[in-house]
N, C-alpha and C. Protein backbone atom coordinates (compact mmCIF):
# COMPACT_ATOMS: atom_id res chain seq x y z
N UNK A 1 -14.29 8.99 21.86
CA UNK A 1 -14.46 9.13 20.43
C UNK A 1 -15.90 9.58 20.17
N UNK A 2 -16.33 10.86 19.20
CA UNK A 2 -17.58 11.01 18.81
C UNK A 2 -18.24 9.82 17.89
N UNK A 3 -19.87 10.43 18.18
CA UNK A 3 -20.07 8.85 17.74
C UNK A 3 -19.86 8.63 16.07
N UNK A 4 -19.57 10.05 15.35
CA UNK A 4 -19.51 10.03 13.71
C UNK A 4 -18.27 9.43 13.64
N UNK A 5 -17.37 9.57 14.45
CA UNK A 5 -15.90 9.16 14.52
C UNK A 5 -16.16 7.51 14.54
N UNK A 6 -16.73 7.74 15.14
CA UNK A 6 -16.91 5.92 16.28
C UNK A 6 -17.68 4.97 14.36
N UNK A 7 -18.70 5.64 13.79
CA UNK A 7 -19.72 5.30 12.76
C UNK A 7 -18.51 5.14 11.49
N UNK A 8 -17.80 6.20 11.21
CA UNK A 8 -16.60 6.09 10.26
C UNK A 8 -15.89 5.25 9.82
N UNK A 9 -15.56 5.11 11.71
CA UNK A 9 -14.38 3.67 12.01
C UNK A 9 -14.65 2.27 11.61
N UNK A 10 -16.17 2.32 12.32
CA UNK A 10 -16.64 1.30 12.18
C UNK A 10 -17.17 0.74 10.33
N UNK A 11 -17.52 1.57 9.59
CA UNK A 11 -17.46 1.44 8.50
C UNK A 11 -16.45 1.40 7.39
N UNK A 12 -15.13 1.90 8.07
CA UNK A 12 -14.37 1.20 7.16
C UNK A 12 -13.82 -0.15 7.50
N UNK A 13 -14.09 -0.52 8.73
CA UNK A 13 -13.43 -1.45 9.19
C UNK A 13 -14.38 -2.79 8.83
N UNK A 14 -15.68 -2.41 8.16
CA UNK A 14 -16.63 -3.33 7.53
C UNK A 14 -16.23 -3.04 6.49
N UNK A 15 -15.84 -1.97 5.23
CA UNK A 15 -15.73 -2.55 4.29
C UNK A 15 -14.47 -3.12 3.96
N UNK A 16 -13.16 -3.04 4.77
CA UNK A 16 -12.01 -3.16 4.52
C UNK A 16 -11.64 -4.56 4.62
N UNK A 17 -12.82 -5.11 5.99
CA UNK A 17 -12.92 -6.72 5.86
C UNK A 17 -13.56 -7.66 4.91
N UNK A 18 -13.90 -6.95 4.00
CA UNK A 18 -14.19 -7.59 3.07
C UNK A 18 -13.88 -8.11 2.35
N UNK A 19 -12.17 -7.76 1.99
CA UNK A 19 -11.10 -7.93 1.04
C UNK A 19 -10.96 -9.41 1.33
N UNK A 20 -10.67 -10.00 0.46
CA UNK A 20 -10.37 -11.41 0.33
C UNK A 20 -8.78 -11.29 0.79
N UNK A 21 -8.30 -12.16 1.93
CA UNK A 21 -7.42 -12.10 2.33
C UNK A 21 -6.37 -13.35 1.76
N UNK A 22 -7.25 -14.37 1.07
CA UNK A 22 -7.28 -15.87 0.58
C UNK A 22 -5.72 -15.10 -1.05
N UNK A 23 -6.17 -14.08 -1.78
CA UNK A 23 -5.52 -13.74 -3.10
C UNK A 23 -4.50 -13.46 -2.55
N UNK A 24 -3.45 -13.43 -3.72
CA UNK A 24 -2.17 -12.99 -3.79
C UNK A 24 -2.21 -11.39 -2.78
N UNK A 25 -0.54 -11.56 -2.11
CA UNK A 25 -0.66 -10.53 -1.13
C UNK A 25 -0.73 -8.96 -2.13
N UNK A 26 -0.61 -8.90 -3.31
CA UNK A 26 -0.43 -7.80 -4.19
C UNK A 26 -1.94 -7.18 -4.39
N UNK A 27 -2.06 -8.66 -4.50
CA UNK A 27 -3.63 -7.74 -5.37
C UNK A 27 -4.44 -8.25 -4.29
N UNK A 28 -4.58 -8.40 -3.00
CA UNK A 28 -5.29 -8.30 -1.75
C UNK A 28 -4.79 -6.37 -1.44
N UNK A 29 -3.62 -6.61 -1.77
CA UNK A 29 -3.41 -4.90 -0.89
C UNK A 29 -3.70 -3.66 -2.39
N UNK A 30 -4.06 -4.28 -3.50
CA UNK A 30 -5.11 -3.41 -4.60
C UNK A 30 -6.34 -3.54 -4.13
N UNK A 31 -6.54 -4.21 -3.28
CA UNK A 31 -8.14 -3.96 -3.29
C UNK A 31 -8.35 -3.37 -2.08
N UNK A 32 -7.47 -3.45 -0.69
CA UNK A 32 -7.59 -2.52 0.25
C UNK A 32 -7.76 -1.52 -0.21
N UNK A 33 -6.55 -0.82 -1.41
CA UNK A 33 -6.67 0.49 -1.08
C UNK A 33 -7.66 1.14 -2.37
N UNK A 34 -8.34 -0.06 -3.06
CA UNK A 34 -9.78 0.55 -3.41
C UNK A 34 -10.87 0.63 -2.56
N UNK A 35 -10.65 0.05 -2.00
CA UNK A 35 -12.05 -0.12 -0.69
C UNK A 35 -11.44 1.11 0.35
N UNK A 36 -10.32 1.40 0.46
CA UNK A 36 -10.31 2.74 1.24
C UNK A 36 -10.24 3.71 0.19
N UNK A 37 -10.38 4.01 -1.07
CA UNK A 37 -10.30 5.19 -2.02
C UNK A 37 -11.99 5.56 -1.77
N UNK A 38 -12.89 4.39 -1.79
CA UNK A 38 -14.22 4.12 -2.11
C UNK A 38 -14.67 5.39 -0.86
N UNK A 39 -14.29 5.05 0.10
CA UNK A 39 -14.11 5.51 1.73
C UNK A 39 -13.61 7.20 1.98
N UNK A 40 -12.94 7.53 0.87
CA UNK A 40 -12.06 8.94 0.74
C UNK A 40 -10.81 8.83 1.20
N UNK A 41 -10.25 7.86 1.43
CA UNK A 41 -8.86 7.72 1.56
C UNK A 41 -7.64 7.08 0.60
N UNK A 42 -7.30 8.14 -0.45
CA UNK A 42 -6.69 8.24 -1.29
C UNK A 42 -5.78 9.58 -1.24
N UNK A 43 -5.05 9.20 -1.77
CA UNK A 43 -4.09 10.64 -2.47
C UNK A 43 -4.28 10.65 -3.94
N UNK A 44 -4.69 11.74 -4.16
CA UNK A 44 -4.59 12.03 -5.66
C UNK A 44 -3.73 12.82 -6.25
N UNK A 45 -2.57 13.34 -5.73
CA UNK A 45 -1.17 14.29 -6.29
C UNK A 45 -0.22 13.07 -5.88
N UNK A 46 0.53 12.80 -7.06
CA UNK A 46 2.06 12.36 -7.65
C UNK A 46 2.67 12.64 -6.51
N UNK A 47 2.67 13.42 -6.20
CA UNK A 47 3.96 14.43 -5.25
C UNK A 47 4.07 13.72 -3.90
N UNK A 48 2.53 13.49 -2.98
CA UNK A 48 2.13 13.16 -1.86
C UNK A 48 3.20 11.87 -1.72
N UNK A 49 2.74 11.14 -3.05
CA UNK A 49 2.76 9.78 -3.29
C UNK A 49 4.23 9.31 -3.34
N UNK A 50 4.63 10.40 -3.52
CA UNK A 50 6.60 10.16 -4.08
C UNK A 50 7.08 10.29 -2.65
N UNK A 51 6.77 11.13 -2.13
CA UNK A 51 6.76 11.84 -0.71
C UNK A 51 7.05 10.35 -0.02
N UNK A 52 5.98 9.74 0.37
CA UNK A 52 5.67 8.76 1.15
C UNK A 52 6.61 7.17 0.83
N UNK A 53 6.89 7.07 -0.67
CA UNK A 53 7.57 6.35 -1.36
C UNK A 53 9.07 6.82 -0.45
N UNK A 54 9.73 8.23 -0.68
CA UNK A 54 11.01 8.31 0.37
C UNK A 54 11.17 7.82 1.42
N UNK A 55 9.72 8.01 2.06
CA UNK A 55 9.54 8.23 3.57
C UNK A 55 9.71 6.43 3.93
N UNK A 56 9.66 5.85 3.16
CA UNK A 56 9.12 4.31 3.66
C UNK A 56 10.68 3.70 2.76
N UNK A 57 11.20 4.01 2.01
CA UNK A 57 12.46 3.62 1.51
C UNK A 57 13.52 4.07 2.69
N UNK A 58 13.13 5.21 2.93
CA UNK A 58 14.62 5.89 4.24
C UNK A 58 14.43 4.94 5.40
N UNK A 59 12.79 4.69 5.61
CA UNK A 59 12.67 3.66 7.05
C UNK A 59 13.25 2.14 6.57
N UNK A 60 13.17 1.87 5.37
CA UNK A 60 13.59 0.70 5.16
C UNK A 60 15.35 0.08 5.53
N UNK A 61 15.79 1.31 4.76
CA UNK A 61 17.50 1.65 4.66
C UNK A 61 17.95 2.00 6.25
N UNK A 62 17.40 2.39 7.02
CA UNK A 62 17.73 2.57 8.66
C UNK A 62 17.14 0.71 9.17
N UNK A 63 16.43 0.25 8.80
CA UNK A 63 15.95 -1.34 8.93
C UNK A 63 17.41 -1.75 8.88
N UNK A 64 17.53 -2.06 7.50
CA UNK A 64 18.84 -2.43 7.42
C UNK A 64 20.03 -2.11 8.20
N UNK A 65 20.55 -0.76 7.97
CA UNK A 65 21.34 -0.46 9.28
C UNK A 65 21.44 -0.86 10.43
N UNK A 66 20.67 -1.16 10.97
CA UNK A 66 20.22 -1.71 12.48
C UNK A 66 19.98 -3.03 12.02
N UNK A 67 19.83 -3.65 10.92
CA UNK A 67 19.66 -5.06 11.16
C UNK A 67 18.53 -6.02 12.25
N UNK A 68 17.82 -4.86 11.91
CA UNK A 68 16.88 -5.86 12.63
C UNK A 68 15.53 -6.65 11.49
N UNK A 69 15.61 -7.91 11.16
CA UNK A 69 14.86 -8.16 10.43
C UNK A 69 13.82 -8.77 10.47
N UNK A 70 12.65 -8.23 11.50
CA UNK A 70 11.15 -8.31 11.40
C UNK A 70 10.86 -6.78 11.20
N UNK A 71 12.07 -5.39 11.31
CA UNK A 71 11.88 -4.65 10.58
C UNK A 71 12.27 -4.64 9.11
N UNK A 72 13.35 -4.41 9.04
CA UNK A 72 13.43 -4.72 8.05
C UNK A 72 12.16 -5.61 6.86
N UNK A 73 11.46 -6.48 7.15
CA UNK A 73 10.19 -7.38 6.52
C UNK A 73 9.33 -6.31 6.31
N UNK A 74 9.04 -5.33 7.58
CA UNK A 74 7.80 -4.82 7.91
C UNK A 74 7.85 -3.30 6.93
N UNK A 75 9.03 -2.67 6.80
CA UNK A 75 9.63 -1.72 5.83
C UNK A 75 9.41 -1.65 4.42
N UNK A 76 9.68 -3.25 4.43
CA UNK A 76 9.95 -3.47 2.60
C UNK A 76 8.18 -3.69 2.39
N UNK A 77 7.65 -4.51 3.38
CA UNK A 77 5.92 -4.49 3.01
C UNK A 77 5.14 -3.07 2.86
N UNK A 78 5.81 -2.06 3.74
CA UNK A 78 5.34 -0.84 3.13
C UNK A 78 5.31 -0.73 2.06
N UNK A 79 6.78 0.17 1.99
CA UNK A 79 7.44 0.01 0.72
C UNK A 79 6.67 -0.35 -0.51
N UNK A 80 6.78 -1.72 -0.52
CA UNK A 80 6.01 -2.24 -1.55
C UNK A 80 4.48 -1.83 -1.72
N UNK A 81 3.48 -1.78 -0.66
CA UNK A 81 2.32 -1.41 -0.59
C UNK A 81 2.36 -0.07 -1.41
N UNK A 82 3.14 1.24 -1.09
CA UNK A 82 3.11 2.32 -1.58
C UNK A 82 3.40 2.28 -3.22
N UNK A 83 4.54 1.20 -3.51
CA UNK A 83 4.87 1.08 -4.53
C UNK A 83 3.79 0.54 -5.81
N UNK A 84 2.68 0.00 -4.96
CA UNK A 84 1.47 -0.83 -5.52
C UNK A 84 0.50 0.72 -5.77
N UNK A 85 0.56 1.35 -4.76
CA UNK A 85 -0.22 2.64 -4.63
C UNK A 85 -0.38 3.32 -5.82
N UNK A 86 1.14 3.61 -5.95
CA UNK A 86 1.68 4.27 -7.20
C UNK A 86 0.98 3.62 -8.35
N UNK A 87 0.97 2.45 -9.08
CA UNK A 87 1.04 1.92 -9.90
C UNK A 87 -0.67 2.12 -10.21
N UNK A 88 -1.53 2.35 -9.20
CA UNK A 88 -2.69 1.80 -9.10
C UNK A 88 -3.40 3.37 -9.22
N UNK A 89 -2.36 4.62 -8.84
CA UNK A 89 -2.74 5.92 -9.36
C UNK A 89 -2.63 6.23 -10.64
N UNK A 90 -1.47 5.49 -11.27
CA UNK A 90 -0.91 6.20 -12.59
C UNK A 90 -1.53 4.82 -13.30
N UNK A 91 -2.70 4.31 -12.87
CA UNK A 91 -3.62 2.98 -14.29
C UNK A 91 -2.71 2.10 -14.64
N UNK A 92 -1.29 1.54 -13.74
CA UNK A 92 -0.92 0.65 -14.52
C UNK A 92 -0.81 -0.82 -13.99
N UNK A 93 -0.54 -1.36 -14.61
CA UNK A 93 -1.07 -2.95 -13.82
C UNK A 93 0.46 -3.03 -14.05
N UNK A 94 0.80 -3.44 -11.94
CA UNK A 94 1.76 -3.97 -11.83
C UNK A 94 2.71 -5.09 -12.36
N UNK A 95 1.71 -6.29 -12.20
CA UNK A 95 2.06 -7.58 -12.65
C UNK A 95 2.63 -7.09 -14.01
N UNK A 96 1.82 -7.02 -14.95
CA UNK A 96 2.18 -6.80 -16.48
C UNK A 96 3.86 -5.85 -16.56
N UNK A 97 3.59 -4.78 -15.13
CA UNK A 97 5.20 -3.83 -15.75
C UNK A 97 6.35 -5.16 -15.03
N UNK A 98 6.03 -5.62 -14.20
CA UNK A 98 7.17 -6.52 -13.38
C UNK A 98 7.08 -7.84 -14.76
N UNK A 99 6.77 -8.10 -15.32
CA UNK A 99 6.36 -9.41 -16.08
C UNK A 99 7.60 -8.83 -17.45
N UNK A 100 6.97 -7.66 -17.97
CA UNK A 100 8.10 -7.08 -18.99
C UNK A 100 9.24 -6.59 -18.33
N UNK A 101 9.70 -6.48 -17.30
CA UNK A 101 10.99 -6.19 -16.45
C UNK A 101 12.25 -7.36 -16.63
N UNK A 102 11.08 -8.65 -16.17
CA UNK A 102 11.22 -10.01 -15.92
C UNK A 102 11.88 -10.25 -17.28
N UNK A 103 11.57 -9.96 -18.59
CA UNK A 103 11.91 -10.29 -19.43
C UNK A 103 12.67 -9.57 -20.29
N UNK A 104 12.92 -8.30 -20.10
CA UNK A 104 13.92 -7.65 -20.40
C UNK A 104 15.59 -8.12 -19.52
N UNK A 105 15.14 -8.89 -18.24
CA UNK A 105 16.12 -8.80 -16.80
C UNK A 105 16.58 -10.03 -18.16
């Protein structure tokens, strides 16, 4: 590994430990992926984002198929992570849309 590679790594892997691992698993994985936006690792096109949303729903739905469920777990935690992604591109606070869901349900 070059050493800018090696300096990179090592710096996100300091700021990424920073995240309070103690908070809710939702808003522990909002703050990962501000501390990697901070870093340049973000998507900023809808499209990417929808993209990746398939990509982790199709792996989920083959989970199932196969029945194996520490995949299956590991699928839907994507999943969900991306789904947090989303929410956290388009300014909206999850909790609050799941909270009015909750109460429409």
């Amino acid at each position: 590994m070059c050493e800018e590679a090696e300096l990179l790594s090592d710096s996100v892997t300091s700021i990424l430990t920073k995240v309070k691992q103690i908070q809710p698993a939702d808003q522990e994985a909002l703050a990962l992926q501000k501390a990697a936006a901070k870093l340049g690792f973000d998507w900023y096109e809808s499209h990417k984002i929808f993209a990746k949303i398939e990509e982790e729903l199709n792996k989920l739905k083959e989970a199932i198929k196969d029945n194996e469920t520490s995949d299956i777990e590991a699928e839907f935690g994507d999943l969900y992570f991306i789904l947090l992604y989303l929410a956290r591109h388009l300014n909206l606070d999850a909790q609050k849309a799941l909270k009015k869901t909750n109460t429409k349900f």
